[in-house]
Protein backbone atom coordinates (compact mmCIF):
# COMPACT_ATOMS: atom_id res chain seq x y z
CA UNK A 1 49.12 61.69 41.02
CA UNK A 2 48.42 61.19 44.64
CA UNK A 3 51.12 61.21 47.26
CA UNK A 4 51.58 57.38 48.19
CA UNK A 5 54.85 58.35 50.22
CA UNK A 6 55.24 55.92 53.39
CA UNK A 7 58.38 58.23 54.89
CA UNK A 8 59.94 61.07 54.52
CA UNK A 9 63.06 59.77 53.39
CA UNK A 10 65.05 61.12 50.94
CA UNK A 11 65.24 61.88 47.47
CA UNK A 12 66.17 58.88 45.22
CA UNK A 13 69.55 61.40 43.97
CA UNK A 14 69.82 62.71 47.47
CA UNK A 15 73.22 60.76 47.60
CA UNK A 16 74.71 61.94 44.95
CA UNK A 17 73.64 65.74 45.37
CA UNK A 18 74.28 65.60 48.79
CA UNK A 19 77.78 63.50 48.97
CA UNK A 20 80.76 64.56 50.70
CA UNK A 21 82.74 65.29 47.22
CA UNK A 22 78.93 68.82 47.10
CA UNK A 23 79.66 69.96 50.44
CA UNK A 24 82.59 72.21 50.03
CA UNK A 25 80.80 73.76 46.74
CA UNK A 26 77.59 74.04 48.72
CA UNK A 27 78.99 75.82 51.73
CA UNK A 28 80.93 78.20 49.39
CA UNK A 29 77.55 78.64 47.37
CA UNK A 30 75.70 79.31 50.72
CA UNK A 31 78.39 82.19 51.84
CA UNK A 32 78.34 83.52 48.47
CA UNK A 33 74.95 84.09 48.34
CA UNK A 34 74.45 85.16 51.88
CA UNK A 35 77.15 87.73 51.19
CA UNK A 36 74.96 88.99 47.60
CA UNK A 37 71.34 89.15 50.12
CA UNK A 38 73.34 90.96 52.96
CA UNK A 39 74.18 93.90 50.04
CA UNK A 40 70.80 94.33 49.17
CA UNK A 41 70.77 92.53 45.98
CA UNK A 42 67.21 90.42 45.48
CA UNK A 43 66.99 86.48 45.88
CA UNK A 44 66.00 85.37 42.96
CA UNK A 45 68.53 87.13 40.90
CA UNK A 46 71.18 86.23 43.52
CA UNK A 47 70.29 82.66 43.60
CA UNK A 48 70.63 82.35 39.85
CA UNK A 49 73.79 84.22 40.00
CA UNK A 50 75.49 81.89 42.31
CA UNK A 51 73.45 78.86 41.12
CA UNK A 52 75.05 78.95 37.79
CA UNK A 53 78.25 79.82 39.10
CA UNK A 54 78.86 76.78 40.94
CA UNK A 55 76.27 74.14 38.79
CA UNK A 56 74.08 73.43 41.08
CA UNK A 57 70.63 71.79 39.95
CA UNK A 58 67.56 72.58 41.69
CA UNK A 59 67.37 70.76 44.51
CA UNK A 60 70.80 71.80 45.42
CA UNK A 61 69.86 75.52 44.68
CA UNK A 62 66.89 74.59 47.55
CA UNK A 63 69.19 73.67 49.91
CA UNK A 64 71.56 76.87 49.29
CA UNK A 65 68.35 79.52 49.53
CA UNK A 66 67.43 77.56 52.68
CA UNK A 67 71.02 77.68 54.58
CA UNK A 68 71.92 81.07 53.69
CA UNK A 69 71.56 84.29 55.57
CA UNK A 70 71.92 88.12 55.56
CA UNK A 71 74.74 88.92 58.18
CA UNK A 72 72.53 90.98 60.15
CA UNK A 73 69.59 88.78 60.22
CA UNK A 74 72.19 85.98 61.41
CA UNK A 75 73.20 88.45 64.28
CA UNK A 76 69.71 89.71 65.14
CA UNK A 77 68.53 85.88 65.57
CA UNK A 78 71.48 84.83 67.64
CA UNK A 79 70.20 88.06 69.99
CA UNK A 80 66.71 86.68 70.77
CA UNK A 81 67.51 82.94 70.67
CA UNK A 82 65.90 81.14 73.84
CA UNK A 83 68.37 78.34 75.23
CA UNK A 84 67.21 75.04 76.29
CA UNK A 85 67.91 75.40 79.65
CA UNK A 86 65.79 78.74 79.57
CA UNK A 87 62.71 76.90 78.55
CA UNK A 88 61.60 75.94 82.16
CA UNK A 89 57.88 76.32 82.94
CA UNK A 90 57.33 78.55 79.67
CA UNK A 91 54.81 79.06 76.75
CA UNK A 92 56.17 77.46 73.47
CA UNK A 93 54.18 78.59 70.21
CA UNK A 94 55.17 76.18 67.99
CA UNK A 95 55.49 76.06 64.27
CA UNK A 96 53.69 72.87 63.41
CA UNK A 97 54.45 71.71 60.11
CA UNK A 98 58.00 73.21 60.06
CA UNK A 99 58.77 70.88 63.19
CA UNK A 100 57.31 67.64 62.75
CA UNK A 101 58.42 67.50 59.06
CA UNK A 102 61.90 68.19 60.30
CA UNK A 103 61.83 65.54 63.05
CA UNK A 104 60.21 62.95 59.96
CA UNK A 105 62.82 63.55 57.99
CA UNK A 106 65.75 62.59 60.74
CA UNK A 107 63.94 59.87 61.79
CA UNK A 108 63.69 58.22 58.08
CA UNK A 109 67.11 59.24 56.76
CA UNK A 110 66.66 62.33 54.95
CA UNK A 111 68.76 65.18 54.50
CA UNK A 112 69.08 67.89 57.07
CA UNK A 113 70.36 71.52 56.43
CA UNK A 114 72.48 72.78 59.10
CA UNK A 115 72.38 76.32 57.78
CA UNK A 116 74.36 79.37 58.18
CA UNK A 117 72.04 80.67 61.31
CA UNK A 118 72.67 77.19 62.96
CA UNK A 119 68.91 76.37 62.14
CA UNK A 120 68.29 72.57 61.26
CA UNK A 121 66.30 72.49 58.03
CA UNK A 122 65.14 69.55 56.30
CA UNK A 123 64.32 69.38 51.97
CA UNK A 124 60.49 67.98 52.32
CA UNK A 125 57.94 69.45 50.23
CA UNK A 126 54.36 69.58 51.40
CA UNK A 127 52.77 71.25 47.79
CA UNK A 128 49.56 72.15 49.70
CA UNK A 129 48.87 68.84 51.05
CA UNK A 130 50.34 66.81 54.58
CA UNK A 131 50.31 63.16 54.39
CA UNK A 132 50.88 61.24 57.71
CA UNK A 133 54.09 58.80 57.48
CA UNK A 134 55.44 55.50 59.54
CA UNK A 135 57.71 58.16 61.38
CA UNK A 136 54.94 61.18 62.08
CA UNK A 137 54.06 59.02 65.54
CA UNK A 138 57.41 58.68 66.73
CA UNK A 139 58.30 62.25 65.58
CA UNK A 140 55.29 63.15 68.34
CA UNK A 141 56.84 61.29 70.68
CA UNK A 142 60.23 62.23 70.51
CA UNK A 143 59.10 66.17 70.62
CA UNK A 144 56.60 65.19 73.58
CA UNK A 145 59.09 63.43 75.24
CA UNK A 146 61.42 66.66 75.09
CA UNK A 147 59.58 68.92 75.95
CA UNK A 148 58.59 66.98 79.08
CA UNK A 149 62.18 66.44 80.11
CA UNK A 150 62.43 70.15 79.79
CA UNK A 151 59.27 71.23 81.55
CA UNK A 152 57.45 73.25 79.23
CA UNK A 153 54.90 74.63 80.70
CA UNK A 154 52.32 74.50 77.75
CA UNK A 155 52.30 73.77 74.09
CA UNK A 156 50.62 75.83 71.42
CA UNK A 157 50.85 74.00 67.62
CA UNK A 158 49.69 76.45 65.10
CA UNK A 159 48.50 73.90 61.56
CA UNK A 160 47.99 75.52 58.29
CA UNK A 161 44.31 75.27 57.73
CA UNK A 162 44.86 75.53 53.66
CA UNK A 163 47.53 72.47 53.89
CA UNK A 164 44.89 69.47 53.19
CA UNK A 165 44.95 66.42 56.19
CA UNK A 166 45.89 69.51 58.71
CA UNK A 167 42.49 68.78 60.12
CA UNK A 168 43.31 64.80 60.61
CA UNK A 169 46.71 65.95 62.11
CA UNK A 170 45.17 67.46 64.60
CA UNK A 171 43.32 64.95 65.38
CA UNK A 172 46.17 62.69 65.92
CA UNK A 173 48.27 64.95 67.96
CA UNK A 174 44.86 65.47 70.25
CA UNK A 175 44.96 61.95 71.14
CA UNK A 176 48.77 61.61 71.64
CA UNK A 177 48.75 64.73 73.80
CA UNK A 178 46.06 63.54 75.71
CA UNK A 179 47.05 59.73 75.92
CA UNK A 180 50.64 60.79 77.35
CA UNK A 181 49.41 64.21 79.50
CA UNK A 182 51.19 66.22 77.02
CA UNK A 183 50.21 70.04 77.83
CA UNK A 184 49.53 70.93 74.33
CA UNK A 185 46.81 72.60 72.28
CA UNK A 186 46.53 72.27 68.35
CA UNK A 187 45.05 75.55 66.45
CA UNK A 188 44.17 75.63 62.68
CA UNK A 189 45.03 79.34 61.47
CA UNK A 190 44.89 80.18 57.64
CA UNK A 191 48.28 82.16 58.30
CA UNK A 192 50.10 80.71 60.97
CA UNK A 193 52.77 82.51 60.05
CA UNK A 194 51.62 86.21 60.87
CA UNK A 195 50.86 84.78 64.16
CA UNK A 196 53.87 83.18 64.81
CA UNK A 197 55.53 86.24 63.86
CA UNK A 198 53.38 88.37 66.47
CA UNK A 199 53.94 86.43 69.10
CA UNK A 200 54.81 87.36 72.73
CA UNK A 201 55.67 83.61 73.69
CA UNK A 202 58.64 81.81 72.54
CA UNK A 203 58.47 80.60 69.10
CA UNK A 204 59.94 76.88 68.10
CA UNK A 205 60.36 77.15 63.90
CA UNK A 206 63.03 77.45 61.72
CA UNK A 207 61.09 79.52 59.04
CA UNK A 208 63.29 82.91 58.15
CA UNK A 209 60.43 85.33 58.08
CA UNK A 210 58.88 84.12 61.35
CA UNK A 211 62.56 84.34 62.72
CA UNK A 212 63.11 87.91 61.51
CA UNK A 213 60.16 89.29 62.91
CA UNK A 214 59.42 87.43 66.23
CA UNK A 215 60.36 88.43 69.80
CA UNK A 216 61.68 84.99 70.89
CA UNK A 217 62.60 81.56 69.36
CA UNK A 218 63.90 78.21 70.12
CA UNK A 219 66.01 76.29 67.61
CA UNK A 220 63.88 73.21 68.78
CA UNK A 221 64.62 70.87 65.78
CA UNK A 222 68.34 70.80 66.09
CA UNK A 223 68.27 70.14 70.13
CA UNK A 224 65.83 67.56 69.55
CA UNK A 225 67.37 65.95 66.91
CA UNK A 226 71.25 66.24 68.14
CA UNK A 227 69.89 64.92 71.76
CA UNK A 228 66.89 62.21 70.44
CA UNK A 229 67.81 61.08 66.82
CA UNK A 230 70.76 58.94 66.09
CA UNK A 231 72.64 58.57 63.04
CA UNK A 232 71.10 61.51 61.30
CA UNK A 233 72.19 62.90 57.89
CA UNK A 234 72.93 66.51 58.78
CA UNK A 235 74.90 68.60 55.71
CA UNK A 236 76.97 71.29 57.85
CA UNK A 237 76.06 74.31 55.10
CA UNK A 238 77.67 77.38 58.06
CA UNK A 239 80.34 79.47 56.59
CA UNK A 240 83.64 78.64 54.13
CA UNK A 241 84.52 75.18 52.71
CA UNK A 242 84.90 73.88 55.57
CA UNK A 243 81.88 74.88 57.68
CA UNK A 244 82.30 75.82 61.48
């Protein structure tokens, strides 16, 4: 069935799953599980462990495996995070996808992860395949718009190449950037990751792997959302029942 989505809202039993009366059992699943990864023990098993411990159905068992973290991998990032006010007349590699979705999801209501490495996370799905939205335009605008305020020197998105529409994103950011005098190029890559990972520049993406392995990073989606996106749904997932 094609994707007809017109926002990246969220899911019809988001409220529910999501509701104040989850978040103690989710934060207590997150710092369970984080505690099971930092030991050694895989994430599959782990996951299912906790999981069924605490009843969670599978898009709450998403939300866990996205919020938690190994203790040193929380520590590590925190070492080689880049501060907004550090961002003056520098190189930004940015993790396309990974942002914009993000910044979507805010701007239509959807559910945001604040997980255990103070990363901002959001619960969309892409399945191979990127369809543009009423809020991918102002989620441009609002990152554009940032990063001008903050004088980034230049730009670099990095698309998946195998996500289909990449190519038509592209497109669309082309013309923003160059409408507004944005400082950005757009590169499709058919592992965007790997490069991410290897980069020298400061990378904007919330994606574990890319975080473990990078030099630099910017926790771009939270400061843009907490400073450009009213009203958002954020799910505070950081350690103990009552977050923090």
């Amino acid at each position: 069935m094609p994707d007809r989505r017109q926002h990246r809202g969220p899911h019809p039993h988001d409220t529910r799953l999501f509701g104040v009366e989850f978040h103690a059992v989710l934060r207590t699943a997150v710092d369970d599980l984080s505690w099971l990864l930092s030991r050694g023990y895989a994430e599959p098993s782990s996951l299912k462990i906790v999981g069924d411990r605490y009843k969670l159905n599978e898009r709450q068992r998403t939300a866990v495996i996205r919020s938690a973290s190994r203790d040193d991998a929380r520590t590590d990032r925190a070492t080689r995070e880049v501060r907004p006010d550090q961002l003056y007349d520098q190189t930004l590699e940015i993790d396309g996808f990974n942002l914009l979705t993000t910044i979507e999801a805010a701007l239509s209501g959807g559910v945001l992860l604040l997980g255990r490495d103070g990363c901002l996370r959001d619960m969309a799905s892409m399945h191979g395949s990127y369809r543009k939205v009423a809020e991918t335009g102002p989620a441009l605008e609002r990152i554009g718009d940032w990063l001008t305020r903050h004088q980034i020197a230049h730009a670099h998105w990095w698309l998946d190449r195998p996500v289909s529409n990449s190519g038509r994103l592209k497109g669309i950011m082309a013309e923003m950037a160059a409408a507004n005098d944005w400082p950005w190029t757009m590169e499709l890559d058919d592992d965007p990751d790997r490069r991410l990972a290897g980069s020298d520049k400061i990378v904007a993406s919330a994606d574990s792997m890319i975080l473990d392995r990078c030099r630099r990073w910017c926790n771009l989606a939270r400061h843009i959302v907490e400073e450009t996106v009213a009203d958002t749904w954020i799910v505070d997932l950081r350690d103990g029942p009552a977050g923090g």
